[in-house]
N, C-alpha and C. Protein backbone atom coordinates (compact mmCIF):
# COMPACT_ATOMS: atom_id res chain seq x y z
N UNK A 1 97.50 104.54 86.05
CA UNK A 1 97.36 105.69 86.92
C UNK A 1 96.20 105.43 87.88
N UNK A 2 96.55 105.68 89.01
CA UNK A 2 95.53 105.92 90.15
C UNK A 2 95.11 106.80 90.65
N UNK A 3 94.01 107.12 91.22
CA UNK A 3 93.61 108.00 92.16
C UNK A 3 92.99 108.36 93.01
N UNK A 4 93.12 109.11 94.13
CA UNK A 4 92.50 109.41 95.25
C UNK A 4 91.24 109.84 95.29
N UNK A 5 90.45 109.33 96.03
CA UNK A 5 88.62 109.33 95.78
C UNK A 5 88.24 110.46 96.57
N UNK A 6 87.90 111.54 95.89
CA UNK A 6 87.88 112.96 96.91
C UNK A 6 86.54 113.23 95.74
N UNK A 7 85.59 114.34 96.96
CA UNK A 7 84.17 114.25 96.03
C UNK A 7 84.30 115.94 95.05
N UNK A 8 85.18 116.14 95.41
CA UNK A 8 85.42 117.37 94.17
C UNK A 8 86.23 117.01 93.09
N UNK A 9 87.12 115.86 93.06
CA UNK A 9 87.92 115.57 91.84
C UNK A 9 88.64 114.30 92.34
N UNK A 10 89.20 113.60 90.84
CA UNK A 10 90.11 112.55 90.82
C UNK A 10 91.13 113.16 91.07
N UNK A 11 92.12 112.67 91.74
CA UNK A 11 93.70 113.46 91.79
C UNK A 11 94.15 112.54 90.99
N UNK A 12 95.30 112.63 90.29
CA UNK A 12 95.79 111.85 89.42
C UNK A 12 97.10 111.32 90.09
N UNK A 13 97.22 110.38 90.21
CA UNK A 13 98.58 109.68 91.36
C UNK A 13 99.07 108.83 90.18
N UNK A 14 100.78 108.49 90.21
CA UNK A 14 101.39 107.69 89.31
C UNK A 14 100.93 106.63 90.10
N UNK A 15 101.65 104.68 88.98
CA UNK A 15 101.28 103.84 89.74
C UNK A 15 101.86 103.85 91.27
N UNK A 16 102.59 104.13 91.61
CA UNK A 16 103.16 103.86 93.37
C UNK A 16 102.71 105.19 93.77
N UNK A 17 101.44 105.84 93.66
CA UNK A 17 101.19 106.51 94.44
C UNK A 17 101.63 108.13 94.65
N UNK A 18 102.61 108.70 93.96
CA UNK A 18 102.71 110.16 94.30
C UNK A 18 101.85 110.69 93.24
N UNK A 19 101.71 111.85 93.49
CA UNK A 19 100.78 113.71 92.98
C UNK A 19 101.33 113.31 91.59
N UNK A 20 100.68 113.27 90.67
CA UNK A 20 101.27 113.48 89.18
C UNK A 20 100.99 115.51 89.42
N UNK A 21 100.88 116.22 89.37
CA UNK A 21 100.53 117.27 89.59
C UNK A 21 100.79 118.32 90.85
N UNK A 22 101.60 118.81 90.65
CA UNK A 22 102.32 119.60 92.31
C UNK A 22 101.08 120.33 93.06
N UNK A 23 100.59 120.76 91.70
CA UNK A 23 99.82 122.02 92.37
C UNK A 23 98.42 121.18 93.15
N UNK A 24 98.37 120.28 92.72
CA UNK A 24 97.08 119.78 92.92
C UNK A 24 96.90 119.43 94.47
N UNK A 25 98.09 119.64 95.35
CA UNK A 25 98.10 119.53 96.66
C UNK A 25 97.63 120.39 97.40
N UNK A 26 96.47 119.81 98.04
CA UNK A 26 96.05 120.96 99.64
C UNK A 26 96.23 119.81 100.90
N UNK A 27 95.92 120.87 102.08
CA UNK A 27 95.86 119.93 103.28
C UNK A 27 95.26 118.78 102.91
N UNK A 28 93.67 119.03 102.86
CA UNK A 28 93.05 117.77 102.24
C UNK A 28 93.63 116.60 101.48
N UNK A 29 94.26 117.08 100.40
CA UNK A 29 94.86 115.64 99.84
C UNK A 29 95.97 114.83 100.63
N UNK A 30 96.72 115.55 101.52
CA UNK A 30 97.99 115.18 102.40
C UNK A 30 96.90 114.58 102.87
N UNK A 31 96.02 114.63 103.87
CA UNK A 31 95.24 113.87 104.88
C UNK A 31 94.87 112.31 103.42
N UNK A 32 94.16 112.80 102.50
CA UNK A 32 93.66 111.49 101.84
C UNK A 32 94.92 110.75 101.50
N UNK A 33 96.49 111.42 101.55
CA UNK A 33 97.40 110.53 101.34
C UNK A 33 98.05 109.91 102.03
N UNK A 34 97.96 110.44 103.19
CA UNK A 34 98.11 109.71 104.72
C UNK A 34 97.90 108.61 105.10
N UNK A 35 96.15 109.01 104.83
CA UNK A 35 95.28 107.44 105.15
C UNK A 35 95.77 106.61 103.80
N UNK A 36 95.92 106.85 102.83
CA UNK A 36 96.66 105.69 101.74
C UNK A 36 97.98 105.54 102.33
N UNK A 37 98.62 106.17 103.01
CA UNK A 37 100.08 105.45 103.09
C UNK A 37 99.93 104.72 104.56
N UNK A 38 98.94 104.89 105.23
CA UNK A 38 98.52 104.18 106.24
C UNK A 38 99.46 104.84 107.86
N UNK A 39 99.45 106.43 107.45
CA UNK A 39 100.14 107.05 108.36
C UNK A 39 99.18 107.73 109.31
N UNK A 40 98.16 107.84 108.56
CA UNK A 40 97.02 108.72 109.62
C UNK A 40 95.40 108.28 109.34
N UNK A 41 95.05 107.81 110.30
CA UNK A 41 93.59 107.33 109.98
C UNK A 41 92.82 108.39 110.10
N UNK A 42 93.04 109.03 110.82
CA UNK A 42 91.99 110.66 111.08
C UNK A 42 92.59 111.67 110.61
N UNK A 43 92.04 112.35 110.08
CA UNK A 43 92.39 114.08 109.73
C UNK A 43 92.24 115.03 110.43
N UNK A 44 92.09 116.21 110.62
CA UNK A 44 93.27 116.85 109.92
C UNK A 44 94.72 115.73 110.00
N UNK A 45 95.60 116.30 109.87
CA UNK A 45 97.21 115.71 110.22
C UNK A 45 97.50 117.06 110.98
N UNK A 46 97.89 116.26 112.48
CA UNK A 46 98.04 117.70 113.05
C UNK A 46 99.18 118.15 112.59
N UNK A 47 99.28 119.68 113.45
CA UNK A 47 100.02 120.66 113.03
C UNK A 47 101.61 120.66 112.63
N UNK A 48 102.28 119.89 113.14
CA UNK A 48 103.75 119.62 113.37
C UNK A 48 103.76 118.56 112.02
N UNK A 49 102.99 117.40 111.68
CA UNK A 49 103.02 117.29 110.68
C UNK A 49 103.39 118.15 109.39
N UNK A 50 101.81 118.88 109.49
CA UNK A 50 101.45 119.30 108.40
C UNK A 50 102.51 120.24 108.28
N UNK A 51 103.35 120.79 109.56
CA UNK A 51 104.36 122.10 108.84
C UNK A 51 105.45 121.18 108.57
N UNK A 52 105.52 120.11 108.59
CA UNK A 52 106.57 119.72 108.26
C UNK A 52 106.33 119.23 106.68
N UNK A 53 105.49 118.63 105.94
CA UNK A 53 104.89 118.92 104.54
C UNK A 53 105.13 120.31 104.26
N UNK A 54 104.73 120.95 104.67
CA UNK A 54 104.28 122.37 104.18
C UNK A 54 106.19 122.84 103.49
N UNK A 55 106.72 122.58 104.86
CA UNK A 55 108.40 123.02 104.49
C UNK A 55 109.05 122.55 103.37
N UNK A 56 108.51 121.03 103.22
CA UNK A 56 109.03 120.13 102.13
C UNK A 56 109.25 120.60 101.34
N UNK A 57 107.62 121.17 100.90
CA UNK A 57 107.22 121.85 99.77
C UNK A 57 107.71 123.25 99.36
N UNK A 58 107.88 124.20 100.12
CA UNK A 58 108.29 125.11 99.97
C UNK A 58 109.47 124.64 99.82
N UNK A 59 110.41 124.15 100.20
CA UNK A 59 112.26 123.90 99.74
C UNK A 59 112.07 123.45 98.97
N UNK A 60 111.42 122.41 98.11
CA UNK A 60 111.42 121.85 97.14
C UNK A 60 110.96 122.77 95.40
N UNK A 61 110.24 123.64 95.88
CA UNK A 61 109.75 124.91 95.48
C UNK A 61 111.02 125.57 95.01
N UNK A 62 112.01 125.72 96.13
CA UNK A 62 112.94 126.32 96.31
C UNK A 62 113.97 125.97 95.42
N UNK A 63 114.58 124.97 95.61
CA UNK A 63 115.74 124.34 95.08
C UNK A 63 115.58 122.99 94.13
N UNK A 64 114.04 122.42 94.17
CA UNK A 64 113.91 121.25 93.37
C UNK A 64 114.88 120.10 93.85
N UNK A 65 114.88 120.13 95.11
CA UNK A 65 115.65 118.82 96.29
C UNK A 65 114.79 118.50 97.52
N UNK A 66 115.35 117.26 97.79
CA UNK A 66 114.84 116.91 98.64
C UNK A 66 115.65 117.80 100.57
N UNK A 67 115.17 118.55 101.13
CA UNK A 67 115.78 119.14 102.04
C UNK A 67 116.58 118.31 103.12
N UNK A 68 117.77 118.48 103.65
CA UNK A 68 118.34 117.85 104.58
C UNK A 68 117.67 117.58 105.89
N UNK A 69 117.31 115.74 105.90
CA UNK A 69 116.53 115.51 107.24
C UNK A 69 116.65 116.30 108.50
N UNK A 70 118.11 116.75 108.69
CA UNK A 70 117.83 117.31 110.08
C UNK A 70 117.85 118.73 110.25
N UNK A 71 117.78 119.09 109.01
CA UNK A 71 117.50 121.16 108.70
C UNK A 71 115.79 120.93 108.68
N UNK A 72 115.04 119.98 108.70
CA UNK A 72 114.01 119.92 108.54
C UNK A 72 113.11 120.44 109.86
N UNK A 73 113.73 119.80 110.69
CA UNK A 73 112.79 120.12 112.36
C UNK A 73 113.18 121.60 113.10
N UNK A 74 114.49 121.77 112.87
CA UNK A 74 114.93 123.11 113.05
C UNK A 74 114.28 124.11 112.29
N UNK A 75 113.73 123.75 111.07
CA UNK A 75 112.98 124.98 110.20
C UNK A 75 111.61 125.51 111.01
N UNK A 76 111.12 124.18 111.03
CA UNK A 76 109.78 124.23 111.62
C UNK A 76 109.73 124.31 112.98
N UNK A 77 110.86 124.42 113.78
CA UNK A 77 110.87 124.97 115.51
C UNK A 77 110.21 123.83 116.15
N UNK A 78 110.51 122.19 115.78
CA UNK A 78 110.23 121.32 116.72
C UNK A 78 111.38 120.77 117.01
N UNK A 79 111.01 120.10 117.87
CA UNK A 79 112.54 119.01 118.51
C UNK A 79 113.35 118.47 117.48
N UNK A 80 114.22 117.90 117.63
CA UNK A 80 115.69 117.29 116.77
C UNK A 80 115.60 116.77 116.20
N UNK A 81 114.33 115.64 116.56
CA UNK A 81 114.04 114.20 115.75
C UNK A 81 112.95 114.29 115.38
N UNK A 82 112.06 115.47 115.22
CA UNK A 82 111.09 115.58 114.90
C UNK A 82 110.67 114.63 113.55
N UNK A 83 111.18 114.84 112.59
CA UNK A 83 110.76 114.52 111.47
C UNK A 83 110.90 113.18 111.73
N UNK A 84 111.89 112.09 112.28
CA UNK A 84 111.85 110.72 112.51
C UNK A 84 110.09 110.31 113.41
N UNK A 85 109.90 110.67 113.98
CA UNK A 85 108.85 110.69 115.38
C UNK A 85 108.04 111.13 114.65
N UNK A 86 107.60 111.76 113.57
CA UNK A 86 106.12 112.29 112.97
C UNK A 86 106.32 111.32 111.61
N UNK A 87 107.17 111.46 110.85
CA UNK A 87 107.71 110.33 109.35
C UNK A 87 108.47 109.33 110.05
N UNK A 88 108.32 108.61 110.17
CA UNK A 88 109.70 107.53 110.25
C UNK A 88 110.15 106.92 108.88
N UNK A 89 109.12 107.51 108.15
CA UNK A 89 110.00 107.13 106.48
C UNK A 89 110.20 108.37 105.97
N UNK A 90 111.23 108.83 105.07
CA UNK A 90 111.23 109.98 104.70
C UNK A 90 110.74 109.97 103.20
N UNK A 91 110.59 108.84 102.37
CA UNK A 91 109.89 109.03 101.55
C UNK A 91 108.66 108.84 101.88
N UNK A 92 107.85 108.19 102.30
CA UNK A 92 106.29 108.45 102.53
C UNK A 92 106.04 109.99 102.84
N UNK A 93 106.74 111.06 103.37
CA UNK A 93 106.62 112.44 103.92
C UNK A 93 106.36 112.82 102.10
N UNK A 94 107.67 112.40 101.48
CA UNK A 94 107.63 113.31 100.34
C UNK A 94 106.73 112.86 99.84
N UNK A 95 106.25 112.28 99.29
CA UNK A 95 104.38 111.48 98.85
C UNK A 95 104.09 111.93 99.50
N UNK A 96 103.62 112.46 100.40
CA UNK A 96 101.97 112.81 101.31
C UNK A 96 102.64 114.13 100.91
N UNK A 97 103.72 115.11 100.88
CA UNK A 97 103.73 116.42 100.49
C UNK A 97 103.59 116.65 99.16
N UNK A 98 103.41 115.49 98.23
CA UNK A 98 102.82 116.41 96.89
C UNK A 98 103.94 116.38 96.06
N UNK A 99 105.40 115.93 96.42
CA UNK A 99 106.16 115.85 95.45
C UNK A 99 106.39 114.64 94.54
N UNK A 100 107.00 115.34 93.09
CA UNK A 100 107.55 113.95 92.69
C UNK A 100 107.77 113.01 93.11
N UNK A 101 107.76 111.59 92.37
CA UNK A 101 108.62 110.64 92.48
C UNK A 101 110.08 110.94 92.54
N UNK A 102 110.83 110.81 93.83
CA UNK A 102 112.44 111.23 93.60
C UNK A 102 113.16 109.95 93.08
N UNK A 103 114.12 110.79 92.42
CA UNK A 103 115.60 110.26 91.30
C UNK A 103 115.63 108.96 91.93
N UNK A 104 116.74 108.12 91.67
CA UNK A 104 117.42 107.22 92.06
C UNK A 104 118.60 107.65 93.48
N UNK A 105 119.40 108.69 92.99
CA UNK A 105 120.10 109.61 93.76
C UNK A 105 119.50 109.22 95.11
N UNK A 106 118.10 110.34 95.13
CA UNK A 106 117.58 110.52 96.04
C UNK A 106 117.32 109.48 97.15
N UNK A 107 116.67 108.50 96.17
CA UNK A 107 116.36 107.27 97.39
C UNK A 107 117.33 106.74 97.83
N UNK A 108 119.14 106.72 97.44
CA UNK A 108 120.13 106.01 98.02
C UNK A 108 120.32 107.32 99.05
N UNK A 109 120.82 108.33 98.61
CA UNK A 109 120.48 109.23 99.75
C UNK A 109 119.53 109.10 101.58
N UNK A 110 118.55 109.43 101.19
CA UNK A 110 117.50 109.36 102.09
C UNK A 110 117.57 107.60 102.87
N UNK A 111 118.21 106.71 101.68
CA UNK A 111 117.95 105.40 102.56
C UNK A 111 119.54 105.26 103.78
N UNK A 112 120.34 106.09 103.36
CA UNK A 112 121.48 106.02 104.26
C UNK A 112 121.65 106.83 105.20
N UNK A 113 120.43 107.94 105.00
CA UNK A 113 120.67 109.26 106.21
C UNK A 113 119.40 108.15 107.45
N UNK A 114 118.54 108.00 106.84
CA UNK A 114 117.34 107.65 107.64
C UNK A 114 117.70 106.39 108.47
């Protein structure tokens, strides 16, 4: 187990890196997981990002799935391709939002939509 070096606490990350812990996600840790996935060197993560985490999370909240890439930018009221142009991976998004490690399912999924 690994974890993210933040001066109020260890976060507890499996070995490849996601939240062992849902709740344990704030902005802050998305930004410290950013710069580990080598998506954002500076923080905050602006806004269009971050609502696009934020949505993840809440659908995932929701239904315990990963949300359909292109219901994703329409939720959050940005352009079409938003989520390609801010993630160009769609699993690195779900890591920096705090979720599980997804299924097997999932990653054949996500690797044929993306």
């Amino acid at each position: 187990m690994t974890s993210v070096n933040r001066e109020e606490q260890g976060l507890a990350l499996d070995p490849e890196g996601y939240l062992i812990d849902f709740n344990d996600w704030t902005e802050q840790v998305a930004c410290d997981m950013a710069d580990r996935e080598g998506v954002s060197r500076e923080c905050p993560l602006d806004k269009e990002r971050m609502d696009i985490l934020k949505f993840m999370r809440e659908y995932y909240t929701k239904f315990e799935a990963f949300p359909i890439l292109r219901a994703i930018c329409k939720n959050v009221g940005q352009e079409r391709t938003c989520n390609y142009h801010q993630f160009p991976d769609p699993i690195v998004a779900w890591k920096i939002a705090g979720l599980p490690k997804p299924t097997p399912e999932v990653f054949a999924k996500i690797k044929t939509v993306a």
